[in-house]
N, C-alpha and C. Protein backbone atom coordinates (compact mmCIF):
# COMPACT_ATOMS: atom_id res chain seq x y z
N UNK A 1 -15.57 -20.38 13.72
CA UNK A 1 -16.13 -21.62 13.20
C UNK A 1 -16.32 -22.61 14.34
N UNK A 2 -17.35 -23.86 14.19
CA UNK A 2 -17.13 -24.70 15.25
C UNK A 2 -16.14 -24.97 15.42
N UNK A 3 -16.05 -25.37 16.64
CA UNK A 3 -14.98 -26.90 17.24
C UNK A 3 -15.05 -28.53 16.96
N UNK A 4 -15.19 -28.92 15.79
CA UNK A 4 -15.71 -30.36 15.97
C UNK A 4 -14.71 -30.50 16.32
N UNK A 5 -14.41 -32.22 16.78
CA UNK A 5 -13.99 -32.92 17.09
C UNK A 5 -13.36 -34.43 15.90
N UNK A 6 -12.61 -34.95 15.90
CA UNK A 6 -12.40 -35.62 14.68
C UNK A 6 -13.40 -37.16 14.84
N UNK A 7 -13.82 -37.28 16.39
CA UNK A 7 -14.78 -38.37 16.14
C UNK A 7 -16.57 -37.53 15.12
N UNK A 8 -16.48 -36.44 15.34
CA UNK A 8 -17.65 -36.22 14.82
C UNK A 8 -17.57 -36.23 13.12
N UNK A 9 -16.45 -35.75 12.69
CA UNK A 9 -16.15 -36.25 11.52
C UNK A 9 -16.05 -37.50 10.96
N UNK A 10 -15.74 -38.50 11.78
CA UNK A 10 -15.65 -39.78 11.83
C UNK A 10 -17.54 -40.04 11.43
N UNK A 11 -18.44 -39.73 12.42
CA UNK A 11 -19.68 -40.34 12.10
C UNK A 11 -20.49 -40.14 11.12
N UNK A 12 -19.77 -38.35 10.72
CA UNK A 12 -20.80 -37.97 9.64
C UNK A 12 -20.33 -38.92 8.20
N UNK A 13 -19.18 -39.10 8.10
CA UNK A 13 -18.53 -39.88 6.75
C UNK A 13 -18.46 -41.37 6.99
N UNK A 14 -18.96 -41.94 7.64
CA UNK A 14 -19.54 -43.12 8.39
C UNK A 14 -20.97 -43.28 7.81
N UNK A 15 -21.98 -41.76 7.91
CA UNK A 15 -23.27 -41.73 7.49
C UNK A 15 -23.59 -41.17 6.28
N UNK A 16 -22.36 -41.03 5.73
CA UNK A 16 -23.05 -39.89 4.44
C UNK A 16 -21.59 -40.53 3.42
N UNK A 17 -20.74 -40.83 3.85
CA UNK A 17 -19.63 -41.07 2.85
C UNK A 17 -18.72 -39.93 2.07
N UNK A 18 -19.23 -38.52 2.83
CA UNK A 18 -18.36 -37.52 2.78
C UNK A 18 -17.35 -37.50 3.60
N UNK A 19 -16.30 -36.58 3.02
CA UNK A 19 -14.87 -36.79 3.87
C UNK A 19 -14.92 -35.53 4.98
N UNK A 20 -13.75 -35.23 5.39
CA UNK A 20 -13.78 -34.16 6.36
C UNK A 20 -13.54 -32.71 5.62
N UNK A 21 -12.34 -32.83 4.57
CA UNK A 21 -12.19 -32.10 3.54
C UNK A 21 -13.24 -31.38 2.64
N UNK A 22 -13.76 -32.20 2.25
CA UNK A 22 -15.55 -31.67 1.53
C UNK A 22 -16.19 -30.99 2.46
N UNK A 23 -16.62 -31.83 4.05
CA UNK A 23 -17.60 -31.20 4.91
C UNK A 23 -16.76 -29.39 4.61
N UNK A 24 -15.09 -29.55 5.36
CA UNK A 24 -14.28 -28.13 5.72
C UNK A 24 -14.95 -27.04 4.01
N UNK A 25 -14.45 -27.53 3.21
CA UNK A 25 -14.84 -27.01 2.02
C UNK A 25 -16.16 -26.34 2.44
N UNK A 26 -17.38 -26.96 2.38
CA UNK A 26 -18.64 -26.48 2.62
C UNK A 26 -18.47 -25.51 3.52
N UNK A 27 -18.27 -26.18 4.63
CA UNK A 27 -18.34 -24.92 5.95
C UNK A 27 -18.09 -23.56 5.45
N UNK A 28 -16.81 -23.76 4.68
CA UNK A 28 -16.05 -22.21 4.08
C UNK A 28 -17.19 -21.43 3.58
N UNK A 29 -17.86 -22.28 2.46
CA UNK A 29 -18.83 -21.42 1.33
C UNK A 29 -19.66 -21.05 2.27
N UNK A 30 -19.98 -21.33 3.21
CA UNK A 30 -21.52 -21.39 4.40
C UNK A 30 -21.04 -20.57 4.85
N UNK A 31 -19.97 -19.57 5.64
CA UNK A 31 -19.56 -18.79 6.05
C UNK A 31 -19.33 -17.69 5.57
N UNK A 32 -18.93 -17.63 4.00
CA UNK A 32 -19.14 -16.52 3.12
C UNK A 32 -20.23 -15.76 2.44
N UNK A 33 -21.36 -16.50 2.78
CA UNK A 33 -22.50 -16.68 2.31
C UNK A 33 -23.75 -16.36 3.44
N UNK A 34 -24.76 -15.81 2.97
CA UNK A 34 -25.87 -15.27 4.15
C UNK A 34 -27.04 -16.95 4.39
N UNK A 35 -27.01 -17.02 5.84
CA UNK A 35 -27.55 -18.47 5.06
C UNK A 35 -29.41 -18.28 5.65
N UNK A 36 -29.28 -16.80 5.58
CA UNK A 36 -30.79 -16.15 5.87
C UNK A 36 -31.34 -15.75 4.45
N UNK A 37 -30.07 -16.19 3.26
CA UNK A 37 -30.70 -15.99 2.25
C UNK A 37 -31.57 -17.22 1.41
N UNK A 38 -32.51 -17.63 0.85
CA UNK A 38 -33.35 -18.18 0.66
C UNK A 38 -32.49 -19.49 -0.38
N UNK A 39 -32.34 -18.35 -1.85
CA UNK A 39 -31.22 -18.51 -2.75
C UNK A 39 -30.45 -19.52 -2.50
N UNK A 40 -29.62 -19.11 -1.40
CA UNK A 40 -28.00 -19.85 -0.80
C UNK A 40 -28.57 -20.87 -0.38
N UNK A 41 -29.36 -21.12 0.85
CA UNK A 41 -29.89 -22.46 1.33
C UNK A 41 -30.42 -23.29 0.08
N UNK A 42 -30.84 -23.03 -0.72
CA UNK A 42 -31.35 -24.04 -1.21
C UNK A 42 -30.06 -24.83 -2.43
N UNK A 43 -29.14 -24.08 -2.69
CA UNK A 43 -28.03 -24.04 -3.60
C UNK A 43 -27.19 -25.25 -2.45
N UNK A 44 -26.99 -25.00 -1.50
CA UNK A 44 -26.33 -25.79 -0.80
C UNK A 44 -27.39 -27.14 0.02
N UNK A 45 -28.07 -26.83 0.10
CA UNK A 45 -29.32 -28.08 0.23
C UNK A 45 -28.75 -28.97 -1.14
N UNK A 46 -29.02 -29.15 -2.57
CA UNK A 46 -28.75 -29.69 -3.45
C UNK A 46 -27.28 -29.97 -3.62
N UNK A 47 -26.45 -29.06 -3.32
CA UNK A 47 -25.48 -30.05 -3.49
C UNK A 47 -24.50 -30.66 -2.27
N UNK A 48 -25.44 -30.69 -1.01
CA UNK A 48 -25.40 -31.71 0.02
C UNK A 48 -26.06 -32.85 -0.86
N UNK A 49 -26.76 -32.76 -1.24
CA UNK A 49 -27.78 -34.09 -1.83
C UNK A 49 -27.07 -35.01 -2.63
N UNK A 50 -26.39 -34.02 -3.93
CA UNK A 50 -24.81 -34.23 -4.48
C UNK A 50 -24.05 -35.17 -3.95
N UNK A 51 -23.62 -34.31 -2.99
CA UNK A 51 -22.75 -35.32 -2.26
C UNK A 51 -23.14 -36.71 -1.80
N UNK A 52 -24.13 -36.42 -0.76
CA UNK A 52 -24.48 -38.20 -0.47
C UNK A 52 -25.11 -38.92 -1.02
N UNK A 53 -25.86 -38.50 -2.47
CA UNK A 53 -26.19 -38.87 -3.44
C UNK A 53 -27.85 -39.41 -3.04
N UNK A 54 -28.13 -38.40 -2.18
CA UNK A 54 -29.44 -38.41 -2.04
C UNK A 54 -30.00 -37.65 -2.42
N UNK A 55 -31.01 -37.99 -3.03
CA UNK A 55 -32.31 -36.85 -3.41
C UNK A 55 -32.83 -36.15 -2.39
N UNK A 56 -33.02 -34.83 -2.25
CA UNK A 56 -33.95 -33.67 -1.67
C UNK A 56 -34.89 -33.68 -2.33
N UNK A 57 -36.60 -33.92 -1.80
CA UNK A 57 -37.52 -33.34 -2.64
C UNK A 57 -38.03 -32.26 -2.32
N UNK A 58 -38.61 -31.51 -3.13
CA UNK A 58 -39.01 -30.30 -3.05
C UNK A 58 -39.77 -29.85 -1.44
N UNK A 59 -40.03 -30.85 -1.25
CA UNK A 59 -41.48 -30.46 0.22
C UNK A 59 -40.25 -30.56 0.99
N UNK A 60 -39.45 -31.51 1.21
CA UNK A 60 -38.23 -31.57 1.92
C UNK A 60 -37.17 -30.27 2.09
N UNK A 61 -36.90 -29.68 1.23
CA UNK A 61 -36.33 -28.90 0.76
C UNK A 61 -36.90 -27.20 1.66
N UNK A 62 -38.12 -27.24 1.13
CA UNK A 62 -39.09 -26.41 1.99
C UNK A 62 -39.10 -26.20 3.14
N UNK A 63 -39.11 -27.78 4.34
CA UNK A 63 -38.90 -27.87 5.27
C UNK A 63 -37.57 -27.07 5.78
N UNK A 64 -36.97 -27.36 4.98
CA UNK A 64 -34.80 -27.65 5.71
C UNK A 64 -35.33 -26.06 5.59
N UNK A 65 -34.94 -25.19 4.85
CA UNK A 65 -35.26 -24.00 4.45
C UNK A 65 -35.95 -22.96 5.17
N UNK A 66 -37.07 -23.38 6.00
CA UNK A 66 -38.06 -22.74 6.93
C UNK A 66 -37.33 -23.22 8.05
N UNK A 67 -36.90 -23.99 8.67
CA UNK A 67 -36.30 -24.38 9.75
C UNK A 67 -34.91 -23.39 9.97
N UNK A 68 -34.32 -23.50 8.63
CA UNK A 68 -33.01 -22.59 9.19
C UNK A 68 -33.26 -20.91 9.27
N UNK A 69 -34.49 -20.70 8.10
CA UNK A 69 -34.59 -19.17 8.31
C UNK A 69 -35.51 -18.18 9.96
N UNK A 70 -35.93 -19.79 10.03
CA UNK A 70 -37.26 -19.48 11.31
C UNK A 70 -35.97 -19.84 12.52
N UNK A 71 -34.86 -20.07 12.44
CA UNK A 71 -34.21 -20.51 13.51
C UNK A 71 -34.79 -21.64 14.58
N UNK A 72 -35.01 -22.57 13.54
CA UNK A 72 -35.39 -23.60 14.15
C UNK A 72 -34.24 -24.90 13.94
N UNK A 73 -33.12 -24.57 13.97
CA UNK A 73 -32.72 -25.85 13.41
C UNK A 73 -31.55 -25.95 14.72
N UNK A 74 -31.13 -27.15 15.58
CA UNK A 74 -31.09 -27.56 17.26
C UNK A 74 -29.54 -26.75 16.99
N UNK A 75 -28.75 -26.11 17.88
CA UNK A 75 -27.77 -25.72 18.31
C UNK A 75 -26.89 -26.69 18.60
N UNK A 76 -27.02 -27.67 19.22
CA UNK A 76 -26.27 -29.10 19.37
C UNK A 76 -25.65 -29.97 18.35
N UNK A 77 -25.09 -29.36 16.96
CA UNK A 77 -25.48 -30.33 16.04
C UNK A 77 -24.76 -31.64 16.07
N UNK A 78 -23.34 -32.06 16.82
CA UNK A 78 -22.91 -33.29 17.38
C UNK A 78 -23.87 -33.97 18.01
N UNK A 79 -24.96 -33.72 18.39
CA UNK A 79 -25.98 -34.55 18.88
C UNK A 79 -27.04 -35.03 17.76
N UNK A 80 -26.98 -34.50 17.01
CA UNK A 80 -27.93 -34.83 15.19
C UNK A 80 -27.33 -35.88 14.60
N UNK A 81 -25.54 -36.57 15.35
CA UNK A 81 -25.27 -37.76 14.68
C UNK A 81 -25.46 -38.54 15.42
């Protein structure tokens, strides 16, 4: 699993109002789970949305989705906060 760091936890629940506990939770299911499967990404797309109580719209959704299956989505992700 990554290495975060507890300041990076700090920014994401700073930006989203999730805790570190929820993020760890997620990570787990994301790890048990193929996330080359179409299905799964989008199941966990929505209830990220859940959580910060933002809406995903569909074209959005599309995007996130093609990005992670095309391996487009940055390796850096402490740098995405």
């Amino acid at each position: 699993m990554f290495n975060f760091t507890d300041n990076f936890f700090n920014k994401v629940e700073k930006k989203t109002n999730v805790g570190k506990d929820t993020i760890m939770d997620l990570a787990k299911k994301l790890q048990q789970n193929d996330l080359k499967n179409e299905g799964t990404l989008r199941e966990v797309i929505q209830e990220l949305g859940k959580m910060t109580g933002k809406e995903v719209s569909k074209e959005k959704e599309d995007k996130i989705v093609a990005a992670v299956v095309n391996d487009k989505v940055p390796k850096d992700i402490d740098k995405m906060f």
